[in-house]
N, C-alpha and C. Protein backbone atom coordinates (compact mmCIF):
# COMPACT_ATOMS: atom_id res chain seq x y z
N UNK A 1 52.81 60.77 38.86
CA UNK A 1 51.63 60.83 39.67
C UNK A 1 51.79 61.96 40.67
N UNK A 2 50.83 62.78 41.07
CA UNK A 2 50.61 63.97 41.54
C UNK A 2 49.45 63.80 42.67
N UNK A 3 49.67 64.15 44.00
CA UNK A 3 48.51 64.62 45.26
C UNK A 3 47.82 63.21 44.61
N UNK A 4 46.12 63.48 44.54
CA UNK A 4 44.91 62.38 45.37
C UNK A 4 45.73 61.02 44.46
N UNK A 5 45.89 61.05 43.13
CA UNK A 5 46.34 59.94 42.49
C UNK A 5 47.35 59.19 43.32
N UNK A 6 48.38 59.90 43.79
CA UNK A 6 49.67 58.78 44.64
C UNK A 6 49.22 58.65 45.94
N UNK A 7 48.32 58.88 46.60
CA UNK A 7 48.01 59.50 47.50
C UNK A 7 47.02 57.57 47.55
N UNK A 8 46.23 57.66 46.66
CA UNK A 8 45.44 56.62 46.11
C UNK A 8 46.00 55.57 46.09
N UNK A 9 47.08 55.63 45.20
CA UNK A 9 48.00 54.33 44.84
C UNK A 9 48.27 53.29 46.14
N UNK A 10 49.39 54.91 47.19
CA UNK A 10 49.94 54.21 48.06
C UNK A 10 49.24 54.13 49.02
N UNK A 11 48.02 54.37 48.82
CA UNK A 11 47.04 53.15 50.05
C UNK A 11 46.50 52.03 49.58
N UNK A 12 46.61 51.79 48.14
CA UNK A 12 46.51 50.71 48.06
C UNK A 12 47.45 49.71 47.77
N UNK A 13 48.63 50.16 47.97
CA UNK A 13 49.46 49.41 48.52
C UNK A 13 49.70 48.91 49.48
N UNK A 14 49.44 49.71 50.31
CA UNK A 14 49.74 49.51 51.92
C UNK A 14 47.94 48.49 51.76
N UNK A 15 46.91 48.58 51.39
CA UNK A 15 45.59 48.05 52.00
C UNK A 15 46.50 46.08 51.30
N UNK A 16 47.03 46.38 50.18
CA UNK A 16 47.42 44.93 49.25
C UNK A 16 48.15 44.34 50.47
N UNK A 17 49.36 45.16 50.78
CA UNK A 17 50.31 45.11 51.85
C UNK A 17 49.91 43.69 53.05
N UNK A 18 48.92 44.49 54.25
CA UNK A 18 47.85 44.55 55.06
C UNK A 18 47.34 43.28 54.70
N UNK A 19 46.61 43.10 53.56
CA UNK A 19 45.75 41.49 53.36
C UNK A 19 46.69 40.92 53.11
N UNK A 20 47.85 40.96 52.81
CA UNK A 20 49.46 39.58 51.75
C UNK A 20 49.63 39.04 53.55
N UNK A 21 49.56 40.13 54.45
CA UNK A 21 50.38 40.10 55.65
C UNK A 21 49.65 38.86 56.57
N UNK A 22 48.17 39.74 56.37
CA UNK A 22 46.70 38.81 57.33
C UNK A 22 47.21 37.22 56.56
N UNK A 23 46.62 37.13 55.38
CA UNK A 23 46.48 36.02 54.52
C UNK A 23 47.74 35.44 55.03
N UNK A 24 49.16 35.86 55.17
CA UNK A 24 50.12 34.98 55.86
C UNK A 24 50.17 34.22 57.30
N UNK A 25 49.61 35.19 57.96
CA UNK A 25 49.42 34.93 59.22
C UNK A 25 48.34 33.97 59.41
N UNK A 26 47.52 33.76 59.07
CA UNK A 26 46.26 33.00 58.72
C UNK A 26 46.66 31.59 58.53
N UNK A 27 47.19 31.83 57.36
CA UNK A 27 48.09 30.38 56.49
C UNK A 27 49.05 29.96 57.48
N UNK A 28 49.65 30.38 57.74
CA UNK A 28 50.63 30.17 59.05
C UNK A 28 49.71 29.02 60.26
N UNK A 29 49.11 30.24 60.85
CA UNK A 29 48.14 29.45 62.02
C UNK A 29 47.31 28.53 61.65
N UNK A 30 46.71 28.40 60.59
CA UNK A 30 46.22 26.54 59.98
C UNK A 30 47.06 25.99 59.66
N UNK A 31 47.87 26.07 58.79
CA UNK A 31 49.16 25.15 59.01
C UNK A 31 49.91 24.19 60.08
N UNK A 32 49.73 25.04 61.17
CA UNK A 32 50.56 24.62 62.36
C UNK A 32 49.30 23.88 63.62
N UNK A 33 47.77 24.36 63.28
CA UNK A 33 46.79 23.90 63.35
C UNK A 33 46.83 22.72 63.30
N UNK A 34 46.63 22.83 61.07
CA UNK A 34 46.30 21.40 61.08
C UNK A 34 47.75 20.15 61.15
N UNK A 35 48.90 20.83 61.44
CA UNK A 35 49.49 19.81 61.65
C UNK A 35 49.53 19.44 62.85
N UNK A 36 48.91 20.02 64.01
CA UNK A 36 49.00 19.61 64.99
C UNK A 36 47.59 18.25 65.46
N UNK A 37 46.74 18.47 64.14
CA UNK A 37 45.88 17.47 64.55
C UNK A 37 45.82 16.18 63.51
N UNK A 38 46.84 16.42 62.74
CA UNK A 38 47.13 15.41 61.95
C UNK A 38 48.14 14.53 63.11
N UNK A 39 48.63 14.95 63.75
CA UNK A 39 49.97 14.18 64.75
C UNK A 39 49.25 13.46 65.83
N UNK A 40 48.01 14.23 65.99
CA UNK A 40 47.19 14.05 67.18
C UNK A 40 47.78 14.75 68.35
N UNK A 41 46.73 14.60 68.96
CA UNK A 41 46.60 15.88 70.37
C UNK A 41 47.69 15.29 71.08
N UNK A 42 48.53 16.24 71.90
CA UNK A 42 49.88 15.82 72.80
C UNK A 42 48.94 14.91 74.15
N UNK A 43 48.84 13.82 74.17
CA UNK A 43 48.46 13.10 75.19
C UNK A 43 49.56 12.44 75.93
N UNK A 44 49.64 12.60 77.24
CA UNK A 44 51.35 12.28 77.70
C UNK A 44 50.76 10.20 78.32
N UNK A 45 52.33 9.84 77.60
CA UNK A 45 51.91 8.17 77.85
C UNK A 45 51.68 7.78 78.92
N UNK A 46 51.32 6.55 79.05
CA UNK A 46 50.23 6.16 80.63
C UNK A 46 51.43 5.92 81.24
N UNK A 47 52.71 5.84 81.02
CA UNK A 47 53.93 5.89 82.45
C UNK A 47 53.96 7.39 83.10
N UNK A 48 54.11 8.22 81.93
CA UNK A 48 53.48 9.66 82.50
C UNK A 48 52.49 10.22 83.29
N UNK A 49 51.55 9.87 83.09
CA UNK A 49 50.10 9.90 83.68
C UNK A 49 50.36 8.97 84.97
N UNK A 50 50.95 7.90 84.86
CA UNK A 50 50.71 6.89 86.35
C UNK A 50 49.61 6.15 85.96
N UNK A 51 49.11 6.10 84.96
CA UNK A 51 47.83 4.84 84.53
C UNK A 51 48.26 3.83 84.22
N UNK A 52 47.61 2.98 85.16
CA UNK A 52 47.35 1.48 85.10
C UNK A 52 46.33 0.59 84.89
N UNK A 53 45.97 0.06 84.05
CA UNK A 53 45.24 -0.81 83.84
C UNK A 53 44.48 -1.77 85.18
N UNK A 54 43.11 -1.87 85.16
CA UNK A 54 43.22 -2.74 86.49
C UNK A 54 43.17 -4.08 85.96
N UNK A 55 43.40 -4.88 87.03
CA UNK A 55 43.08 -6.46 86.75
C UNK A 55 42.07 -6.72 85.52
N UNK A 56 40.88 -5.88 86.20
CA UNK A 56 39.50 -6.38 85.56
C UNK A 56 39.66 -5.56 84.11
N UNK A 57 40.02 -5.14 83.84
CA UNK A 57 40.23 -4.19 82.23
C UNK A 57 41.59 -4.95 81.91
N UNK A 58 42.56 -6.03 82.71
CA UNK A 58 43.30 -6.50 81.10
C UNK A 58 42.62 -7.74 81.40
N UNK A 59 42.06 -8.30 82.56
CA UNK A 59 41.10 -9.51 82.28
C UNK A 59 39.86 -9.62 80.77
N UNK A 60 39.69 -8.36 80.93
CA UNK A 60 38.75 -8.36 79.64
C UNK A 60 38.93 -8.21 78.76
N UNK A 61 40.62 -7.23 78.65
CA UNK A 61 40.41 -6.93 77.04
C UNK A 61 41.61 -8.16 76.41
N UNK A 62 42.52 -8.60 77.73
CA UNK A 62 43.48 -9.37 77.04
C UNK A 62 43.49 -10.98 77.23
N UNK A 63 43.45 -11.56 78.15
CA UNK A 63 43.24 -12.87 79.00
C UNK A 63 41.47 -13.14 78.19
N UNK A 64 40.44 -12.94 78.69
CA UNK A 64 39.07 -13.34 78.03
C UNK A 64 39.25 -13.55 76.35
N UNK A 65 39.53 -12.73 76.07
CA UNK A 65 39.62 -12.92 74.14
C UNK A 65 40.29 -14.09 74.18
N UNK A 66 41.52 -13.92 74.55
CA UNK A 66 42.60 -15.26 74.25
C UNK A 66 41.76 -16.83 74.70
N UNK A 67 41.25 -16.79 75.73
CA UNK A 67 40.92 -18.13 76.02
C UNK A 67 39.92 -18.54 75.54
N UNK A 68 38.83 -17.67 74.91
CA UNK A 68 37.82 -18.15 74.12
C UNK A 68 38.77 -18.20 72.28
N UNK A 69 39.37 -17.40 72.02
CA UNK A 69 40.19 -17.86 70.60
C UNK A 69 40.95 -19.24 70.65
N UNK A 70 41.56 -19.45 71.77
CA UNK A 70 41.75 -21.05 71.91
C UNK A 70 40.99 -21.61 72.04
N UNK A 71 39.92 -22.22 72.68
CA UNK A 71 39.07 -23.01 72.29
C UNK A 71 38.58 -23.02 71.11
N UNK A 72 38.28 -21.58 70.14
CA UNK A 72 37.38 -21.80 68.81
C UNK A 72 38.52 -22.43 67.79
N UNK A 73 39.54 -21.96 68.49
CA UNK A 73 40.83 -22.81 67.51
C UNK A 73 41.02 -23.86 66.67
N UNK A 74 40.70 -24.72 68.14
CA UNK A 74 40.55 -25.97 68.61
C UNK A 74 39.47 -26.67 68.25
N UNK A 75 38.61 -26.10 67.97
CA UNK A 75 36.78 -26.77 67.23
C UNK A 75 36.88 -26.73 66.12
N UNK A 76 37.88 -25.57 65.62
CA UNK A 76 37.66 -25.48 63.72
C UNK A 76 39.09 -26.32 63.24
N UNK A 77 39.80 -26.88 64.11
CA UNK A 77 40.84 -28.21 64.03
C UNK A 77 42.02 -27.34 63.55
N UNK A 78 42.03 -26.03 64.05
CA UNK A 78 43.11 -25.25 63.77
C UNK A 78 44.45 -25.16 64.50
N UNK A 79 45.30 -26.15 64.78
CA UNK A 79 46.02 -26.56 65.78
C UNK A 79 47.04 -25.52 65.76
N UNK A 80 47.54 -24.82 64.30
CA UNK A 80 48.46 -23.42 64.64
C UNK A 80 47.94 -22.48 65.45
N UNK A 81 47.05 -22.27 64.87
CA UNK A 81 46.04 -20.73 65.74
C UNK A 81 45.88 -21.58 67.23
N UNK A 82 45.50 -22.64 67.39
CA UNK A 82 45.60 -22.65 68.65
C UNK A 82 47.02 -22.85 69.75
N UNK A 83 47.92 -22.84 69.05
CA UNK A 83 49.01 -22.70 68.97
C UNK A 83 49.77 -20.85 69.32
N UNK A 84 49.19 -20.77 68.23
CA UNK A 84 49.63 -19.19 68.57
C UNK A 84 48.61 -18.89 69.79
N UNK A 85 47.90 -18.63 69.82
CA UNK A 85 46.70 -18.12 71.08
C UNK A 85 47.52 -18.66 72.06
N UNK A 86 47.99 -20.14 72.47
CA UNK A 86 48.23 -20.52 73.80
C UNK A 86 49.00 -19.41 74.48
N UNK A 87 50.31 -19.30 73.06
CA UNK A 87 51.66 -18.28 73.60
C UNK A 87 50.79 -17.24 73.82
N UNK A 88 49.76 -16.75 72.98
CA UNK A 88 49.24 -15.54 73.51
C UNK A 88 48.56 -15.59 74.95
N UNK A 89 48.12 -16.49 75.51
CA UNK A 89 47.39 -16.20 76.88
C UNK A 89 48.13 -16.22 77.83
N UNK A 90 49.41 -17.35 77.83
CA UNK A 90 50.27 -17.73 78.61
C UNK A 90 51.27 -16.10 78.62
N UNK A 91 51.24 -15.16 77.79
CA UNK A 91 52.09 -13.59 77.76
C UNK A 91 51.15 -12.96 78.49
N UNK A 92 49.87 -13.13 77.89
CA UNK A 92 49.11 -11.94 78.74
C UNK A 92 48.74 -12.05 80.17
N UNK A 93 49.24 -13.10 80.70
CA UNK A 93 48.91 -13.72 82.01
C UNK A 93 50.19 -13.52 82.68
N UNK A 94 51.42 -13.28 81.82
CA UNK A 94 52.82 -12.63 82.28
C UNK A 94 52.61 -11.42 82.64
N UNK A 95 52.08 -10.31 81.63
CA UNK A 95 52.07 -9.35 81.88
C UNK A 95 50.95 -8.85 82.97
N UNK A 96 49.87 -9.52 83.13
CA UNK A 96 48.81 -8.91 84.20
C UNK A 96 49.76 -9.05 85.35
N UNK A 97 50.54 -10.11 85.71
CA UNK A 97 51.40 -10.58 86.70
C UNK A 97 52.52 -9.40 87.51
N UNK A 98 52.63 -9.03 86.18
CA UNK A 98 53.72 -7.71 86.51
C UNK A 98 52.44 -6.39 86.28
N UNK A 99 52.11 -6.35 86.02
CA UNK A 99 51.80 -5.21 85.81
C UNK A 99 51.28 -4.88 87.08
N UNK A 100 50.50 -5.82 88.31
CA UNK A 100 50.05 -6.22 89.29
C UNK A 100 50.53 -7.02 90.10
N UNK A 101 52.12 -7.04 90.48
CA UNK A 101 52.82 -8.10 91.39
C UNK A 101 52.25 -8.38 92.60
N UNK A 102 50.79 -7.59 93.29
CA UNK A 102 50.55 -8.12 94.48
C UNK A 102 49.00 -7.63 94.55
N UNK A 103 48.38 -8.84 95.01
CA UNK A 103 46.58 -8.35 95.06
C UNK A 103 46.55 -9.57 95.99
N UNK A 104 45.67 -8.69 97.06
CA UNK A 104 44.89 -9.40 98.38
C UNK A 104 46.74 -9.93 99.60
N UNK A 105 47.65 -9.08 99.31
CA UNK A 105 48.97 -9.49 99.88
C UNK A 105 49.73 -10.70 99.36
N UNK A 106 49.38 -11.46 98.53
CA UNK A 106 49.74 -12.33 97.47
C UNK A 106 50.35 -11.88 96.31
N UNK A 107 51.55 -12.55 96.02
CA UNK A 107 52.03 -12.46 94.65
C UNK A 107 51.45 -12.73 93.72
N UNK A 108 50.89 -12.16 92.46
CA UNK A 108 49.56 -12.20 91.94
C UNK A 108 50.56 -13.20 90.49
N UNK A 109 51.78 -12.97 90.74
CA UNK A 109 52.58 -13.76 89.32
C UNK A 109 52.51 -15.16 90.15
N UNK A 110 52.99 -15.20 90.97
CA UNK A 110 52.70 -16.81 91.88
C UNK A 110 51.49 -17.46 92.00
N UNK A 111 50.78 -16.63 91.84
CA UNK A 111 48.83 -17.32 92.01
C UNK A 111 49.13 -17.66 90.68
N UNK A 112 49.01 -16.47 89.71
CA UNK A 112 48.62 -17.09 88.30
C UNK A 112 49.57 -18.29 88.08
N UNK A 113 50.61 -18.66 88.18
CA UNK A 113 51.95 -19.40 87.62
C UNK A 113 51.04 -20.31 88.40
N UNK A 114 50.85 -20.22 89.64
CA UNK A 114 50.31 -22.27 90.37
C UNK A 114 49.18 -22.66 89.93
N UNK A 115 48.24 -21.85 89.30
CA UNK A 115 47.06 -22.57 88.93
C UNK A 115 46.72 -22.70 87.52
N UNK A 116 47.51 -22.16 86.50
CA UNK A 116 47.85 -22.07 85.28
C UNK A 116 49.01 -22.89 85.02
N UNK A 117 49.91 -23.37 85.12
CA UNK A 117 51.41 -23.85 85.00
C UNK A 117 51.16 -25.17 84.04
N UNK A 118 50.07 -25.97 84.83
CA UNK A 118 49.90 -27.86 84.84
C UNK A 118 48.70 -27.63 83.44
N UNK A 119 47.76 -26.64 83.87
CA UNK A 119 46.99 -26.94 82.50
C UNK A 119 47.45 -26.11 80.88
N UNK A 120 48.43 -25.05 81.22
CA UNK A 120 49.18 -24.58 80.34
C UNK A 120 50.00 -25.85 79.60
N UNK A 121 50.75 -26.36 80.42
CA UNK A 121 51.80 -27.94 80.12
C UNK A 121 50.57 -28.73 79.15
N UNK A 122 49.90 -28.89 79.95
CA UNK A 122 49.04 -30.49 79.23
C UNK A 122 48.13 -29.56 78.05
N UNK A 123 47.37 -28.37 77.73
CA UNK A 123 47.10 -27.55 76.36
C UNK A 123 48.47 -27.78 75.47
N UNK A 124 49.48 -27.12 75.88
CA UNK A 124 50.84 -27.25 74.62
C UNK A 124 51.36 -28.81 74.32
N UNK A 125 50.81 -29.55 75.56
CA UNK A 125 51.14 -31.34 74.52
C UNK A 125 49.67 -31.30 73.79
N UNK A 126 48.72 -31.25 74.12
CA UNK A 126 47.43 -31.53 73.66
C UNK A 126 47.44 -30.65 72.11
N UNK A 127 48.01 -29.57 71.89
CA UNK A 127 47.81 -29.05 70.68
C UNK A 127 49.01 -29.36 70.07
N UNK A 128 50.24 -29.94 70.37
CA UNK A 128 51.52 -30.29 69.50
C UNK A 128 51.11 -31.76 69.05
N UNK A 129 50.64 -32.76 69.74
CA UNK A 129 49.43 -33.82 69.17
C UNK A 129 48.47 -34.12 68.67
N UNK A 130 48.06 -32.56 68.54
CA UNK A 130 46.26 -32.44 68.01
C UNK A 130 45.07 -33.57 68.44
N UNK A 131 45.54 -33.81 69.70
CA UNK A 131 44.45 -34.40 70.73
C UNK A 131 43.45 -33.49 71.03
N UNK A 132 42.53 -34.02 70.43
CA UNK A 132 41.21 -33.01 70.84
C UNK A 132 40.55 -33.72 72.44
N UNK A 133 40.91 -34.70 72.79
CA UNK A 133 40.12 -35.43 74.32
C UNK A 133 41.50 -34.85 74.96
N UNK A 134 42.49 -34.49 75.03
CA UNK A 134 43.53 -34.00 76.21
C UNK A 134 42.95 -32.58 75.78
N UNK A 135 43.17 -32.02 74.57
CA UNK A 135 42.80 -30.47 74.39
C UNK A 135 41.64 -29.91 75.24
N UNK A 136 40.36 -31.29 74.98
CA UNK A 136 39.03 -30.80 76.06
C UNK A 136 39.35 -30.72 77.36
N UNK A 137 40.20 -31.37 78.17
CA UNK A 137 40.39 -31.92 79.26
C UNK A 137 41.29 -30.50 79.69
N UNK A 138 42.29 -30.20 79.32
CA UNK A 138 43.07 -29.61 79.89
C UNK A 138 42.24 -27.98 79.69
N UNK A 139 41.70 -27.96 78.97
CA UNK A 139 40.88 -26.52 78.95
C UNK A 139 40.02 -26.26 79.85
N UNK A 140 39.37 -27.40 79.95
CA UNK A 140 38.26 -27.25 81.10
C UNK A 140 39.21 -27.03 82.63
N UNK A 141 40.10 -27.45 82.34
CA UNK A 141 41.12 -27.66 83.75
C UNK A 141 41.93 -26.17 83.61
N UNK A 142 42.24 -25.59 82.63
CA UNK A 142 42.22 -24.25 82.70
C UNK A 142 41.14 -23.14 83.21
N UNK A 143 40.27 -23.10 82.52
CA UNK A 143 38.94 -23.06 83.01
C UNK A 143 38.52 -22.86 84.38
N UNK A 144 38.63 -24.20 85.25
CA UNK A 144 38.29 -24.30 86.42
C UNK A 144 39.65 -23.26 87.18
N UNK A 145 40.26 -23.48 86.67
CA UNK A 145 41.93 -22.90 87.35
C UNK A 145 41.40 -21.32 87.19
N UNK A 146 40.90 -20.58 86.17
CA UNK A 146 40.42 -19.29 86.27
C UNK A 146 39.49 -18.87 87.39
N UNK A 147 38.52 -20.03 87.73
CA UNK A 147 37.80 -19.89 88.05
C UNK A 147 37.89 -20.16 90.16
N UNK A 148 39.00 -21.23 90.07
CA UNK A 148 39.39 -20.77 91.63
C UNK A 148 40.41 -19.47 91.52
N UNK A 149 40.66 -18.71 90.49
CA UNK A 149 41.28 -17.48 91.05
C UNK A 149 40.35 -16.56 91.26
N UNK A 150 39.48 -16.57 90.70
CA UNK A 150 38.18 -15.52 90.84
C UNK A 150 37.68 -15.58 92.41
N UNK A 151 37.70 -17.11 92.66
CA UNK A 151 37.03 -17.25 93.89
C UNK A 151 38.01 -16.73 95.10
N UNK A 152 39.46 -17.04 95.34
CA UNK A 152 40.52 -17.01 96.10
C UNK A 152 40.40 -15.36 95.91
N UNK A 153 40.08 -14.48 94.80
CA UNK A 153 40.35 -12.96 95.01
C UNK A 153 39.17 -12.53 95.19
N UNK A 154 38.19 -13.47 95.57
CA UNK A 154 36.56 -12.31 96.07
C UNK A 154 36.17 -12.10 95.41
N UNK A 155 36.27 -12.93 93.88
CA UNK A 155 35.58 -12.29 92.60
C UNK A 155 34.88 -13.48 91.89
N UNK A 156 34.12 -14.38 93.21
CA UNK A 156 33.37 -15.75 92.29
C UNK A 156 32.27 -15.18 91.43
N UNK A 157 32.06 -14.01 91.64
CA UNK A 157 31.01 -13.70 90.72
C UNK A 157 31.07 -13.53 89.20
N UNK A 158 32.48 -13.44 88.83
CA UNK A 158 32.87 -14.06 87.51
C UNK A 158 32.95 -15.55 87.62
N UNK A 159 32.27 -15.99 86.48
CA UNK A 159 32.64 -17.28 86.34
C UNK A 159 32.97 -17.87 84.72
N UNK A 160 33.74 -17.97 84.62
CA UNK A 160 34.45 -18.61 82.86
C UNK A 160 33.88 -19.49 82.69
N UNK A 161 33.74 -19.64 81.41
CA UNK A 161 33.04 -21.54 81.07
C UNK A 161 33.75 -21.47 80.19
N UNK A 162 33.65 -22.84 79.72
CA UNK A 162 33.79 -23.55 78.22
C UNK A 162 33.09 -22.81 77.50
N UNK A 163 33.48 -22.22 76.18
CA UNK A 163 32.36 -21.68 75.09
C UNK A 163 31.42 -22.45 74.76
N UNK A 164 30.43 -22.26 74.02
CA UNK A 164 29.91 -23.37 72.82
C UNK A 164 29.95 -22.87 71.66
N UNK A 165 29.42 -22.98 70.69
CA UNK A 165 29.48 -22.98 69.09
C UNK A 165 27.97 -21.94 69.14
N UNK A 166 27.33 -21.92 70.10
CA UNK A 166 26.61 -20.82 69.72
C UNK A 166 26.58 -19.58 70.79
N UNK A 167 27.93 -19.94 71.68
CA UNK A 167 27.80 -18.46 72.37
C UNK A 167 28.77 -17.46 71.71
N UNK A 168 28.57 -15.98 72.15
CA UNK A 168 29.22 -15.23 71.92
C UNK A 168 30.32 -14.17 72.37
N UNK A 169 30.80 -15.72 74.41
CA UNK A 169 31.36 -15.57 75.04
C UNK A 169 31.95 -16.60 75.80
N UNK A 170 32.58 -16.27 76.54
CA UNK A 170 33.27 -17.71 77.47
C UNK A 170 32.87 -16.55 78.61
N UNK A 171 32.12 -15.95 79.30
CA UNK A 171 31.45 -15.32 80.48
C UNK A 171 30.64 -16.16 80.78
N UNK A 172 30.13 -16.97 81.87
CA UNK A 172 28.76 -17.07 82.24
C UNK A 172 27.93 -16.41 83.24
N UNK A 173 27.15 -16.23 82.70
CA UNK A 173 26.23 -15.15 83.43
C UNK A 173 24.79 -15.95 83.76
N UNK A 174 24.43 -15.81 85.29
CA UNK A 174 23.68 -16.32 85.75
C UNK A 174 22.46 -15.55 85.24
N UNK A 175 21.42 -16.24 84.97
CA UNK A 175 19.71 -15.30 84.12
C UNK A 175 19.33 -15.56 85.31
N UNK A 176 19.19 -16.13 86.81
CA UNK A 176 18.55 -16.15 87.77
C UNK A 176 17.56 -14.84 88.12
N UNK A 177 16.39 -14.76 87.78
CA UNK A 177 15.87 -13.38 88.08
C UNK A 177 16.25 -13.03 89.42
N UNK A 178 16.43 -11.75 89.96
CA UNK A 178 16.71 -10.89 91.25
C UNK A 178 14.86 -10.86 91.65
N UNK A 179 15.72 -10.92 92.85
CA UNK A 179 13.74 -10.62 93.77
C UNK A 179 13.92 -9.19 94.15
């Protein structure tokens, strides 16, 4: 090959060159792209951050579920599940405790432990017997026990009930129209 012919060639070598190079670099940076959103985005954990949950967000997402799953337990004569749920409310009522050792200058593990303790006891005989009249009794006495903590922390405006079979909560919410 001679002048315009090599001349020709070896730019298109160098142009082949040039795109092998781009096309790597390219491939490269989606690669490392998409593995970075397959792993998910670097979000640093909530000990990192300093986030804490408040009362009222593990009241709702952890403590509320549990005490309405025990009762429905308990109606569909499911004495394991209500069984498991108890251990589950009686943990998540550990952990709000710590997670929150002090609200209103009170030990918030000592509030929960004195007004929870007696109807926790009489639920775990009531479901190791499958007594459904101690099971009613001691729930409602749980129940009420939620319900002087609400009041003792300035928060009677929650109020827990007993479920029924056609609600789709253990919240009660007053319909009182506002003037």
């Amino acid at each position: 090959m001679s002048g315009p012919e090599a001349a020709g060639t070896r730019r298109r070598q160098i142009l082949v060159a040039a795109i092998a190079i781009a096309a790597t670099a390219i491939l490269t940076i989606g690669l490392a792209t998409s593995r970075g959103r397959a792993a998910g985005p670097d979000v640093p954990s909530p000990q990192a951050t300093g986030y804490l949950p408040s009362i009222s967000d593990l009241m709702i997402a952890t403590i509320q579920p549990r005490h309405e799953r025990l009762w429905r337990a308990e109606q569909d004569g499911n004495w394991e599940f209500a069984a498991y749920e108890l251990g589950n409310l009686h943990g998540a009522f550990d952990r709000l405790g710590h997670a929150h050792p002090v609200e209103h200058d009170v030990s918030f593990p000592d509030m929960i432990a004195s007004v929870t303790e007696q109807p926790f006891k009489e639920l775990k005989g009531a479901i190791q017997s499958k007594d459904v009249t101690a099971f009613t009794k001691a729930y409602a006495d749980l129940t009420d026990a939620c319900n002087s903590c609400h009041q003792a922390l300035n928060h009677g405006v929650v109020q827990i009930a007993v479920p029924s079979r056609t609600s789709a909560s253990d919240l009660k919410i007053n319909s009182t129209p506002r003037n």
